[in-house]
N, C-alpha and C. Protein backbone atom coordinates (compact mmCIF):
# COMPACT_ATOMS: atom_id res chain seq x y z
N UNK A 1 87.04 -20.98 12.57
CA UNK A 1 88.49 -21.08 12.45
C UNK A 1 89.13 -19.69 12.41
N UNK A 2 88.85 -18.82 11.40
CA UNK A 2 89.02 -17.67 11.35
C UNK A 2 89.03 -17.16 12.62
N UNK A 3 87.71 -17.17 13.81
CA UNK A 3 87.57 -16.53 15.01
C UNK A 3 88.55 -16.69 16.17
N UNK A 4 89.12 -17.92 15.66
CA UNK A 4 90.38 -18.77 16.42
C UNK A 4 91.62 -18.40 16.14
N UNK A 5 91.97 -17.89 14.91
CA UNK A 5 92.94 -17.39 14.65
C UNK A 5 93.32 -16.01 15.07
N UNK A 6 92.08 -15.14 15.03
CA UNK A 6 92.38 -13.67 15.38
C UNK A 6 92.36 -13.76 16.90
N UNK A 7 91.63 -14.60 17.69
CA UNK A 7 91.96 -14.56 19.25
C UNK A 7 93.05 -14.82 19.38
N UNK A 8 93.98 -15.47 18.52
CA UNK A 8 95.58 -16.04 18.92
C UNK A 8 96.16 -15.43 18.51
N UNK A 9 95.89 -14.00 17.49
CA UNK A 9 96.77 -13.08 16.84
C UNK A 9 97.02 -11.90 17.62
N UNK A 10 95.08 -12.25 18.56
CA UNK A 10 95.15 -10.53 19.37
C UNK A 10 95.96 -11.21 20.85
N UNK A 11 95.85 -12.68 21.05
CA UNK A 11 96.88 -12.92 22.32
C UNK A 11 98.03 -12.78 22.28
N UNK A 12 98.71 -13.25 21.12
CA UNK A 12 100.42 -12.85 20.71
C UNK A 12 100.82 -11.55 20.57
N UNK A 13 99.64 -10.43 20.59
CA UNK A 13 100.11 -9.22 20.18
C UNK A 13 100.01 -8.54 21.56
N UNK A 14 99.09 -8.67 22.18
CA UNK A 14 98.58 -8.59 23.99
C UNK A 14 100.48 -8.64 24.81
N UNK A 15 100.84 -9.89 24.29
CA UNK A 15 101.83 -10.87 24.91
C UNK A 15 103.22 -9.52 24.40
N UNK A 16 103.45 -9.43 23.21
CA UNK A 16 103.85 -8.51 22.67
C UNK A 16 104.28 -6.98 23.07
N UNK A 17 103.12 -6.64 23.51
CA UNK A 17 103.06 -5.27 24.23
C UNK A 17 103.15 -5.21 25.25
N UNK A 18 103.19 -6.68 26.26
CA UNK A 18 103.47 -6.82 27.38
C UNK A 18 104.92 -6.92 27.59
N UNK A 19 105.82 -7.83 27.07
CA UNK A 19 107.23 -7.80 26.88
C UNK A 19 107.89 -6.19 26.78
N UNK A 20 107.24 -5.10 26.37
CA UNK A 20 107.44 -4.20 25.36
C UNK A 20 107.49 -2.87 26.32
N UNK A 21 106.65 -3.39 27.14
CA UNK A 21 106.68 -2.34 28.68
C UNK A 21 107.91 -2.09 29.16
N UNK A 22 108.42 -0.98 29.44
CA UNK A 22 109.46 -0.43 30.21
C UNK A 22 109.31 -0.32 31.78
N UNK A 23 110.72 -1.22 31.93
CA UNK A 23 110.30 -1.24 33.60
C UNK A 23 111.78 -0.61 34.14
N UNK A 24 111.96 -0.48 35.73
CA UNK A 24 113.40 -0.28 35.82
C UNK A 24 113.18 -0.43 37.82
N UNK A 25 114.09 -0.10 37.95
CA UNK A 25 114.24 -0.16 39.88
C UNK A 25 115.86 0.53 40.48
N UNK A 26 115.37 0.95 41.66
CA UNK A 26 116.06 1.91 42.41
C UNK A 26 116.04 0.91 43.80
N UNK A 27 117.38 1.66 44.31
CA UNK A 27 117.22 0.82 45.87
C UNK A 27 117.56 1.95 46.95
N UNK A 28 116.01 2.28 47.14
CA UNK A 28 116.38 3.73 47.89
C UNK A 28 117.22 3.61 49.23
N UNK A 29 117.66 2.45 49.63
CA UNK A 29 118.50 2.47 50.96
C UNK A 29 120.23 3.03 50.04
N UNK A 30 119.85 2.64 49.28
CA UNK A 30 121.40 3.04 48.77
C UNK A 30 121.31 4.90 48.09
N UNK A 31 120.22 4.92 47.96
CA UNK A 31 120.03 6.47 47.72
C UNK A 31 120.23 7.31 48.60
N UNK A 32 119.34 6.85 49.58
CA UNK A 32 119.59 7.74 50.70
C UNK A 32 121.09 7.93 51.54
N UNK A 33 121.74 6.97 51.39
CA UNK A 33 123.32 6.82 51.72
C UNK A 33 124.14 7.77 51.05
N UNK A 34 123.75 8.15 49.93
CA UNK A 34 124.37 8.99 49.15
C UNK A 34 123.81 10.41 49.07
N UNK A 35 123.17 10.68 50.42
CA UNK A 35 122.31 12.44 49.94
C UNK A 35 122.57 12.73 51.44
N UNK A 36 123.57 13.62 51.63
CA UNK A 36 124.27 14.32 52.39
C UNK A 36 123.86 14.84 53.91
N UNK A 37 122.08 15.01 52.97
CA UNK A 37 121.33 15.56 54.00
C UNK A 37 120.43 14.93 54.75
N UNK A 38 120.03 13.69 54.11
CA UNK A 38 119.97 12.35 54.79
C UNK A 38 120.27 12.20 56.09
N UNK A 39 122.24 11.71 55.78
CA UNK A 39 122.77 11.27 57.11
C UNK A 39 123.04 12.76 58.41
N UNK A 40 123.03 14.12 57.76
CA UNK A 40 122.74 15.02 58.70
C UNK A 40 121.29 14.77 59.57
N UNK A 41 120.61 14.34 58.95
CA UNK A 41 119.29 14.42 59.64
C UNK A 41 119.18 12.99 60.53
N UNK A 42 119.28 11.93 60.01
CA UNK A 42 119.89 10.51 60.83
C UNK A 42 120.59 11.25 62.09
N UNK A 43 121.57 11.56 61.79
CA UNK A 43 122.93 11.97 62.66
C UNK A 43 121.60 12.41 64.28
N UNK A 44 121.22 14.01 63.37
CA UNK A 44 119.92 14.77 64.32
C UNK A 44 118.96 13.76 65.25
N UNK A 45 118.31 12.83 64.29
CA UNK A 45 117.38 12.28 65.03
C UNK A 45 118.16 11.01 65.86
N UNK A 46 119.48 10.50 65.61
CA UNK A 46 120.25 9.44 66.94
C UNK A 46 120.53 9.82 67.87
N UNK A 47 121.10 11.97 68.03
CA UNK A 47 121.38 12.56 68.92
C UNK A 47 120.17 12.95 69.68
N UNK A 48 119.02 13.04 69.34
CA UNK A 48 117.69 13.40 69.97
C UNK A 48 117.47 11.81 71.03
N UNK A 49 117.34 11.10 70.17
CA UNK A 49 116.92 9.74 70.57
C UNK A 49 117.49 9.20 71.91
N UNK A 50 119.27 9.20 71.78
CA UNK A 50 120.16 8.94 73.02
C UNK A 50 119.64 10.20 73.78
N UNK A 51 119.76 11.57 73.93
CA UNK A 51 119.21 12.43 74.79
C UNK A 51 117.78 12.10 75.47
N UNK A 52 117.21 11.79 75.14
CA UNK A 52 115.54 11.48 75.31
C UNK A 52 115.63 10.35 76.24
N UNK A 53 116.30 9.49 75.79
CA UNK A 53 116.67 7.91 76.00
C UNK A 53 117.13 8.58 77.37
N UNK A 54 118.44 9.13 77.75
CA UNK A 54 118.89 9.71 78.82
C UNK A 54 117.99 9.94 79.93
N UNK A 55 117.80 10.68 79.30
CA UNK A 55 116.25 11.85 80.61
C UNK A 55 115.40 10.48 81.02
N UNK A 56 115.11 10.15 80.09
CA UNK A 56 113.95 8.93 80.77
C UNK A 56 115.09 7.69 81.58
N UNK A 57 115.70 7.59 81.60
CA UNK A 57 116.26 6.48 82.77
C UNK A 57 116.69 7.70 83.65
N UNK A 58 117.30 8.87 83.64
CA UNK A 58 117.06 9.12 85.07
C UNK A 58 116.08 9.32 85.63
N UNK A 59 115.17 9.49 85.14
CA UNK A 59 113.99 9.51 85.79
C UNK A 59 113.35 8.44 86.29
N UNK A 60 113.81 7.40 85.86
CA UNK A 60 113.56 5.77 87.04
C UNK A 60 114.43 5.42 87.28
N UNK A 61 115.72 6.09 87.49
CA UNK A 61 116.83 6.07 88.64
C UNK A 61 115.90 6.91 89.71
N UNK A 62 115.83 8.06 89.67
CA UNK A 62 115.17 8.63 90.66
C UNK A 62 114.03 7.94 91.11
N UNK A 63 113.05 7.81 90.52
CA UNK A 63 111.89 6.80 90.68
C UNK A 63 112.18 5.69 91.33
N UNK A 64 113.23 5.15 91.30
CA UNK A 64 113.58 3.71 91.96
C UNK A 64 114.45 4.20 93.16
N UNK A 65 114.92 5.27 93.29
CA UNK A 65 115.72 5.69 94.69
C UNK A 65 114.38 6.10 95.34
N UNK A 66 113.21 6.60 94.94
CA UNK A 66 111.95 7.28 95.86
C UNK A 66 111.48 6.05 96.78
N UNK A 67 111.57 5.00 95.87
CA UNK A 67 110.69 4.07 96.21
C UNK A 67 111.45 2.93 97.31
N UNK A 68 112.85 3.16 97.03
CA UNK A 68 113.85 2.36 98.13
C UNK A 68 114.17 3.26 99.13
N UNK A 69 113.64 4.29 99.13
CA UNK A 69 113.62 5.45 100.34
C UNK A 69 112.34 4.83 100.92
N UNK A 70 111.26 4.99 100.36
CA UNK A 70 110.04 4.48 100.64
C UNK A 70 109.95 3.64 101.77
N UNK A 71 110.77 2.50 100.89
CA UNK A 71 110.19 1.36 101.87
C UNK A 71 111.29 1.33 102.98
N UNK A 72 112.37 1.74 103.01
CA UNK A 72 113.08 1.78 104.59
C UNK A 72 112.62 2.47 105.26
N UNK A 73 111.97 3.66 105.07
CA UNK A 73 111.30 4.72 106.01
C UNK A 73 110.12 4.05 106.36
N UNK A 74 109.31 3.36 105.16
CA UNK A 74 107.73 2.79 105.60
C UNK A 74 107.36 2.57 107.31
N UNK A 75 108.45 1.30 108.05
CA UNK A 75 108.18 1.27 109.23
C UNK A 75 107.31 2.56 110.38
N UNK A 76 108.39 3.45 110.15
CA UNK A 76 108.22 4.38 111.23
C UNK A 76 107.32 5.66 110.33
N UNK A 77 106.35 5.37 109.43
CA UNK A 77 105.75 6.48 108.76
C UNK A 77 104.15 5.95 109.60
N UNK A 78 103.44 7.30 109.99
CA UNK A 78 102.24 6.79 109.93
C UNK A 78 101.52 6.47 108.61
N UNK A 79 99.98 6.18 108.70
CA UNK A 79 99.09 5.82 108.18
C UNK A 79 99.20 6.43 106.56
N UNK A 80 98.67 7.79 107.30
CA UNK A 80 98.44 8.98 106.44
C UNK A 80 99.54 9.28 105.57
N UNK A 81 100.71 9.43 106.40
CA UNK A 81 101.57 9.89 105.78
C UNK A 81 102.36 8.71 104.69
N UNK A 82 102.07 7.40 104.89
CA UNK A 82 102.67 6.24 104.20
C UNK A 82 102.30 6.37 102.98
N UNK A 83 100.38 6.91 103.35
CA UNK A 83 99.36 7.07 102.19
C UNK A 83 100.06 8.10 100.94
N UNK A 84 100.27 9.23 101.40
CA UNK A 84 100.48 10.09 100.56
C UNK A 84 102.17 9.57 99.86
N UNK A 85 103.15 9.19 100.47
CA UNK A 85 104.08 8.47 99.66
C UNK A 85 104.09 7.70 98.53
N UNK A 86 102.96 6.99 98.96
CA UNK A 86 102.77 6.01 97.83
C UNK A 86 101.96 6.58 96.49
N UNK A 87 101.37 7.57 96.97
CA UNK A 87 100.87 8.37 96.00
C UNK A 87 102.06 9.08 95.19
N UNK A 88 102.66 9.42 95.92
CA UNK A 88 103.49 10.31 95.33
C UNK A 88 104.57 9.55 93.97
N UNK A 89 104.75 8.69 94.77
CA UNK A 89 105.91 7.33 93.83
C UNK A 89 104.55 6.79 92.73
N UNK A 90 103.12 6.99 92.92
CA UNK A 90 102.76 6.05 91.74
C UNK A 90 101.89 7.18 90.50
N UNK A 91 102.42 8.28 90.97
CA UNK A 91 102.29 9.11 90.34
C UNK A 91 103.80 9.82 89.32
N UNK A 92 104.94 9.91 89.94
CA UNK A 92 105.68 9.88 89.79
C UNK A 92 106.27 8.87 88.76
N UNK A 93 105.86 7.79 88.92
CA UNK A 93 105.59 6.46 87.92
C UNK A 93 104.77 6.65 86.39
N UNK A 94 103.68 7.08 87.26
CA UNK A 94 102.83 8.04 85.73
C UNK A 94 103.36 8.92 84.82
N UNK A 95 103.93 9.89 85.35
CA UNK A 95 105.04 10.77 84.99
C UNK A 95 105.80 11.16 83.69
N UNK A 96 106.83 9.62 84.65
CA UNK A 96 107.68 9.14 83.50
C UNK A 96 107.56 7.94 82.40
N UNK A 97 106.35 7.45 82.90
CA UNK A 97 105.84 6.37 81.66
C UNK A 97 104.77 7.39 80.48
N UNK A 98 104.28 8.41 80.99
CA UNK A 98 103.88 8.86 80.23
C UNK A 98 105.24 10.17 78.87
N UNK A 99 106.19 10.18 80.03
CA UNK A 99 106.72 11.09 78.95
C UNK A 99 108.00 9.89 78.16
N UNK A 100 108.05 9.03 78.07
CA UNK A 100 108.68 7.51 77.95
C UNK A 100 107.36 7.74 76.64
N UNK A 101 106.32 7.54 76.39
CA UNK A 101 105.10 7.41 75.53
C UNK A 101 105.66 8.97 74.47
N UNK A 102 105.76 10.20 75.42
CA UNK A 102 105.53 11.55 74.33
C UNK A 102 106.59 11.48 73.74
N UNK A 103 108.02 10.95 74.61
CA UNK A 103 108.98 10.59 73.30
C UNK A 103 108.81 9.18 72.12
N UNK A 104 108.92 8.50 72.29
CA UNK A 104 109.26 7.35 71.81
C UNK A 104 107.83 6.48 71.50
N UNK A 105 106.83 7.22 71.82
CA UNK A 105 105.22 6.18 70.98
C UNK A 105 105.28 6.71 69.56
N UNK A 106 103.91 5.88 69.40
CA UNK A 106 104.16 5.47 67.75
C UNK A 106 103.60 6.93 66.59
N UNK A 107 103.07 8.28 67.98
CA UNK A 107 103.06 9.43 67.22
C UNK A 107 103.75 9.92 68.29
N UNK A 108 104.98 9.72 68.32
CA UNK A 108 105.42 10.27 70.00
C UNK A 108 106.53 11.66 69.10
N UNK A 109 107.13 11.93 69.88
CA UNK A 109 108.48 13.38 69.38
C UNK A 109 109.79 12.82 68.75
N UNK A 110 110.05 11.74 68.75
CA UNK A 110 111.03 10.66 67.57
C UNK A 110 110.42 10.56 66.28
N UNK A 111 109.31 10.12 66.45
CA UNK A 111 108.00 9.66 64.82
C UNK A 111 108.37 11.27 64.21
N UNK A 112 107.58 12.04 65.03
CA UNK A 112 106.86 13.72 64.31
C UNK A 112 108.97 14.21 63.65
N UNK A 113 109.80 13.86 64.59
CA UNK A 113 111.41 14.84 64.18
C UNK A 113 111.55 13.69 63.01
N UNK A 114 111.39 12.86 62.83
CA UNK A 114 111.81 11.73 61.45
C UNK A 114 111.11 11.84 60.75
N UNK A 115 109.67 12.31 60.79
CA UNK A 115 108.84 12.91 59.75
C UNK A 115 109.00 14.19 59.29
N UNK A 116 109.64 14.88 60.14
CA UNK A 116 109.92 16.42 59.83
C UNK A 116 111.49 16.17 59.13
N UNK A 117 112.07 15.80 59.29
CA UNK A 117 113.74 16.00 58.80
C UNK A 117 113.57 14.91 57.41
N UNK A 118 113.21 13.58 57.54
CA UNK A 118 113.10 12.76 56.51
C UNK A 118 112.09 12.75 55.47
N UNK A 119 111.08 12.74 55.83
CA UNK A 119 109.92 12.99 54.78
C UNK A 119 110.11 13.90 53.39
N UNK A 120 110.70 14.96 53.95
CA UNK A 120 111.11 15.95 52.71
C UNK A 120 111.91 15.77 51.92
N UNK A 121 113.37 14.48 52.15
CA UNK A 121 114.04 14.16 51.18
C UNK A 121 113.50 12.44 50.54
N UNK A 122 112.41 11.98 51.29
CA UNK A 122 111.84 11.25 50.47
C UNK A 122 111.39 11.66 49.22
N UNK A 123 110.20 13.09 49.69
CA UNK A 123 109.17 13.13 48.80
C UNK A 123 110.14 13.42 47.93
N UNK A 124 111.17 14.34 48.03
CA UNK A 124 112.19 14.85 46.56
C UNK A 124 112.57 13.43 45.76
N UNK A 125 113.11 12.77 46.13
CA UNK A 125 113.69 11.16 45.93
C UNK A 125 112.19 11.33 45.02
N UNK A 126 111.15 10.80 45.77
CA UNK A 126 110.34 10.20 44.65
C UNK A 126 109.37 10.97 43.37
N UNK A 127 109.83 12.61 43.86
CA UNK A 127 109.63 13.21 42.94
C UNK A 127 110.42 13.34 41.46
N UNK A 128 111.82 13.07 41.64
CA UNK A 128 112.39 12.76 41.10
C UNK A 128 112.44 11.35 40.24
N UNK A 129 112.05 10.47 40.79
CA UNK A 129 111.63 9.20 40.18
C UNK A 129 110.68 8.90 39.15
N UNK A 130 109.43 9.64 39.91
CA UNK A 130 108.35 9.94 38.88
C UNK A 130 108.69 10.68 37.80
N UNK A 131 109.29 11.76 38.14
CA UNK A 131 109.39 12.69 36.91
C UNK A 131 110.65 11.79 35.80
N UNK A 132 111.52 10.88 36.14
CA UNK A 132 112.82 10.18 35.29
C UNK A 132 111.75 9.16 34.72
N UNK A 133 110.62 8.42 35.21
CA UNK A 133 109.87 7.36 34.40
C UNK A 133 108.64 8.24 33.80
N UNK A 134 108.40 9.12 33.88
CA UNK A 134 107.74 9.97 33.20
C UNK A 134 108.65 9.59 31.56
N UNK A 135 109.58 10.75 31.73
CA UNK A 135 110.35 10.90 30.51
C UNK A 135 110.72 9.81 29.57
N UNK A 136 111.20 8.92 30.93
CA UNK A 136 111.35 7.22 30.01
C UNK A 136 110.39 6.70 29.49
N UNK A 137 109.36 6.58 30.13
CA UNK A 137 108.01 5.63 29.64
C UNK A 137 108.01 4.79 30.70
N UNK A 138 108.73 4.24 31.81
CA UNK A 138 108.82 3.56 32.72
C UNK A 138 107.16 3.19 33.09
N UNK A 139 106.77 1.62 32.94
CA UNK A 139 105.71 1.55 33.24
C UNK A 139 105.26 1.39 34.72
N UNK A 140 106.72 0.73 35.05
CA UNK A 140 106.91 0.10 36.64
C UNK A 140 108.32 0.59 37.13
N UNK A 141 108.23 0.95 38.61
CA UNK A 141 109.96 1.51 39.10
C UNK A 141 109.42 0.17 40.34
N UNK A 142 110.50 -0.52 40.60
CA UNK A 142 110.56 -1.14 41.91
C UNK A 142 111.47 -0.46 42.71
N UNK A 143 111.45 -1.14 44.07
CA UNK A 143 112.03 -0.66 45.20
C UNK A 143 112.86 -1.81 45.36
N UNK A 144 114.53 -2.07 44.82
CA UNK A 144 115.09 -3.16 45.91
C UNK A 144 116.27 -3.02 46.73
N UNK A 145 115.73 -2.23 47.76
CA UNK A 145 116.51 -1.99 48.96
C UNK A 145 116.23 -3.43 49.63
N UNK A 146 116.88 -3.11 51.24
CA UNK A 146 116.92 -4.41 51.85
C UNK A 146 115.90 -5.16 52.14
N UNK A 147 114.24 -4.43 51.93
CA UNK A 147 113.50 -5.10 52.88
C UNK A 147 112.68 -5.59 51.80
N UNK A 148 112.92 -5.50 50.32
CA UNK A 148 111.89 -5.85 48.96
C UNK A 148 112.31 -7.16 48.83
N UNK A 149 110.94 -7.68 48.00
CA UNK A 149 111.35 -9.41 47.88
C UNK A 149 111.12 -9.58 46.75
N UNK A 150 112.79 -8.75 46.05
CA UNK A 150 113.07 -9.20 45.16
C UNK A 150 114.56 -9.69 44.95
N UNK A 151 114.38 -11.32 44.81
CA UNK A 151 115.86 -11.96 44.60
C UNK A 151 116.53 -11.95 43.46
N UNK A 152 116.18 -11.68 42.21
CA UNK A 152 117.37 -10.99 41.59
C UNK A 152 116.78 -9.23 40.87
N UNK A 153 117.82 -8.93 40.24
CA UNK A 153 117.51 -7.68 39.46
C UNK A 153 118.78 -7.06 39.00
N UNK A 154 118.20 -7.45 37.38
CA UNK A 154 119.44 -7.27 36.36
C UNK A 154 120.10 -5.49 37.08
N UNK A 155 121.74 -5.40 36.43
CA UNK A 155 121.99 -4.11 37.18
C UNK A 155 122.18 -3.18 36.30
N UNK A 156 121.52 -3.98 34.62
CA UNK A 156 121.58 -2.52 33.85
C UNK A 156 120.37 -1.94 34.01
N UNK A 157 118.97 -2.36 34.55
CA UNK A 157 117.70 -1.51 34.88
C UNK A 157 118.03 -0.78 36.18
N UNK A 158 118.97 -0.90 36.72
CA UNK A 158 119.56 -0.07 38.04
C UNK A 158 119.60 1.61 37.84
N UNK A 159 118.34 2.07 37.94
CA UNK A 159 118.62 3.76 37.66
C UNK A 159 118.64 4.31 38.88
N UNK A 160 119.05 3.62 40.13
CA UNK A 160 119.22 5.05 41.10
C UNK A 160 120.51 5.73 41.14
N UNK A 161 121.52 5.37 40.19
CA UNK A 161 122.57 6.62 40.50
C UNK A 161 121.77 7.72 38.84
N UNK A 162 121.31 7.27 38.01
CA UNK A 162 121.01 8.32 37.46
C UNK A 162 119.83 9.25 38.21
N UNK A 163 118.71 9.10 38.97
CA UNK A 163 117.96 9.41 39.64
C UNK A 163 118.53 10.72 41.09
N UNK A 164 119.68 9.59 41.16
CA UNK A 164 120.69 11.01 42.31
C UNK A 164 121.08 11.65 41.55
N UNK A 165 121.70 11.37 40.20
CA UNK A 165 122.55 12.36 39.35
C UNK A 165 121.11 13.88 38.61
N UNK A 166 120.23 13.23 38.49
CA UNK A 166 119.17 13.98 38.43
C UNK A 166 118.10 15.11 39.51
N UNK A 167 119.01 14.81 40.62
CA UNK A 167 119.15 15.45 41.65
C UNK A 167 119.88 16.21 42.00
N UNK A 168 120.93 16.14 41.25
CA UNK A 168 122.37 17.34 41.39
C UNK A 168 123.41 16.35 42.30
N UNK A 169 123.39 15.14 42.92
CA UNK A 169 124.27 14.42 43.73
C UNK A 169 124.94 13.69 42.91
N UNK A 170 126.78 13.66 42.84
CA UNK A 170 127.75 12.96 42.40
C UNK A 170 127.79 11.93 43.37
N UNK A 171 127.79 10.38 42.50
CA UNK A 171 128.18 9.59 43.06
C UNK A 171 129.88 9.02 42.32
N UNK A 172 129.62 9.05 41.55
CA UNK A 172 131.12 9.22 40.91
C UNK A 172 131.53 7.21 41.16
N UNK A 173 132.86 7.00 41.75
CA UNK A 173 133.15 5.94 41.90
C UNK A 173 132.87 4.95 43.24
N UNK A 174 131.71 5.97 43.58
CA UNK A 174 131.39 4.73 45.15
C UNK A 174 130.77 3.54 44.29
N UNK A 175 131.29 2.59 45.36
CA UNK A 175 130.79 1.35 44.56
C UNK A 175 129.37 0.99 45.19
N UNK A 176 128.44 0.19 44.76
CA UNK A 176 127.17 -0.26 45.35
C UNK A 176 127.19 -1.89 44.90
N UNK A 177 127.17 -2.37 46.07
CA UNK A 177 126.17 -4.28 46.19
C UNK A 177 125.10 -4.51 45.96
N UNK A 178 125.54 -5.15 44.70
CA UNK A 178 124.30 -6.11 44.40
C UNK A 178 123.80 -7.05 44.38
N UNK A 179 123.01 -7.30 44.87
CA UNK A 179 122.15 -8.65 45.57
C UNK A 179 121.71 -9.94 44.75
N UNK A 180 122.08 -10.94 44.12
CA UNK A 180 121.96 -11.68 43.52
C UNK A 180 121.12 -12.95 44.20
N UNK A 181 120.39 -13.34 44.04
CA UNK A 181 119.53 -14.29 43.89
C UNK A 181 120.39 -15.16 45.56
N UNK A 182 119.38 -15.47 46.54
CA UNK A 182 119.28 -15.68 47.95
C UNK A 182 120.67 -15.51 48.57
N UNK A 183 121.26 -14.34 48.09
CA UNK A 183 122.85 -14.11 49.28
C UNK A 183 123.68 -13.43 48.29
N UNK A 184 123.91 -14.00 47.19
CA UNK A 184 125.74 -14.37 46.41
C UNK A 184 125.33 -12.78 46.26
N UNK A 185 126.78 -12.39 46.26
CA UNK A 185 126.73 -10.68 45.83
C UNK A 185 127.80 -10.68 45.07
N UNK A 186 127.97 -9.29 44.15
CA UNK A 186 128.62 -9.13 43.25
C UNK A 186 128.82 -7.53 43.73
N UNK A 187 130.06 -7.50 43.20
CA UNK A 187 130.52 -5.48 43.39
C UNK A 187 130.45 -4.71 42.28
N UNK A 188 129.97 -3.30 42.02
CA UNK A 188 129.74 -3.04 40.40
C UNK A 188 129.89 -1.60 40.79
N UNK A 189 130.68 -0.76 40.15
CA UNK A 189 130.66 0.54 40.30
C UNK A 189 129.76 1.13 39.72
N UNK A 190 129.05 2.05 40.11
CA UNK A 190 128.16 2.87 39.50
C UNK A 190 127.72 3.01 38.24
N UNK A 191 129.38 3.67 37.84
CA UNK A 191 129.83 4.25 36.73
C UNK A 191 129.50 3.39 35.17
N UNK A 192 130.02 1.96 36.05
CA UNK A 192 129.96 1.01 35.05
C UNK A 192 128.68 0.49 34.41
N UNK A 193 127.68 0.93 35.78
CA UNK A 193 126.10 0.11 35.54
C UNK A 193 125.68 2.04 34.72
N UNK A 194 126.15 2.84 34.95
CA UNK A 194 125.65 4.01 34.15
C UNK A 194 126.16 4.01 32.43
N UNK A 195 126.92 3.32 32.33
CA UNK A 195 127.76 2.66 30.72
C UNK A 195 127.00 1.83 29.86
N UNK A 196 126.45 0.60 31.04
CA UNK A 196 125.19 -0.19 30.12
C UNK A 196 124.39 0.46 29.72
N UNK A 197 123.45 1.13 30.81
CA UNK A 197 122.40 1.71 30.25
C UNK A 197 121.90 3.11 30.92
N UNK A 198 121.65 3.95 29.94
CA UNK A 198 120.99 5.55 31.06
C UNK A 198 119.29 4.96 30.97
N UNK A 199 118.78 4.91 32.03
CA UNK A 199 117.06 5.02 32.38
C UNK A 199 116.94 5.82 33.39
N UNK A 200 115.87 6.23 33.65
CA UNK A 200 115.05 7.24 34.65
C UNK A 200 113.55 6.03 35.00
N UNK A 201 113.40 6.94 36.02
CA UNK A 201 111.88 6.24 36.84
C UNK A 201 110.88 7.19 36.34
């Protein structure tokens, strides 16, 4: 009996220290909206992207004028010479599917400039996070930006404007949406969710 009792004393106390954990969450899409250098670098990598984007369709504009040259001339081309045309257009083809790949594949010159411009205000973001649940005790920081599956989350554990403010970034009275349980949203100024409660990550 006794042995029964202390297993239910050490489960209630287990249960206890579990309740007792400090947790909190950030929604880094809304962080990053608010860090200056962010949308400079966005801005950088949409203007790269449409440029890149550019070059590669003229280059199968041209590619597609070679090849409608091609075939009206074909008739009156000899053998040889038909031969080397077609070489030329399916090489030419190679070309630009391959530099279509050095921009825009999945380690292509879009990936490496969004890893170079963005990466660095991540790692700060989550250096900063760590170091705010450091200080707190934070056992757990979630992520509920748009793509987390989480349907609700109270908005006084909401520490990403203290997390920017711990960054040196004023958010002051921009307002931020919050996502309530499958759609319904609610509007809450910053300021106001910084009134309930100050936490760090």
């Amino acid at each position: 009996m006794k042995k029964i009792i202390l297993t239910l004393a050490l489960f209630i106390t287990s249960i206890s220290v579990g309740f007792a954990q400090k947790y909190a969450y950030v929604d880094s899409e809304y962080m990053l909206s608010n860090i200056p250098e962010f949308e400079e670098a966005q801005k950088e990598i949409d203007n790269l992207s449409v440029k890149w984007q550019k070059e590669i369709e003229a280059k199968f504009t041209d590619l597609d004028a070679m090849y409608k040259k091609f075939q009206n001339e074909a008739p009156l081309l000899t053998q040889e010479l038909k031969l080397r045309k077609e070489n030329e257009i399916i090489q030419k083809e190679k070309e630009t599917k391959d530099l279509q790949k050095k921009r825009f594949g999945t380690d292509g010159d879009l990936f490496k400039k969004r890893q170079e411009l963005i990466r660095p205000i991540q790692d700060k973001i989550y250096a900063a996070i760590e170091k705010r649940a450091l200080a707190k005790s934070f056992v757990f920081v979630f992520d509920r930006s748009e793509n987390a599956n989480i349907l609700f989350a109270d908005p006084k554990i909401d520490i990403s404007n203290d997390v920017l403010e711990d960054m040196g970034y004023d958010v002051k009275e921009k307002k931020k949406t919050i996502k309530i349980n499958m759609g319904a949203e609610i509007n809450s100024k910053p300021n106001e969710i910084n009134k309930t409660i100050k936490t760090g990550n």
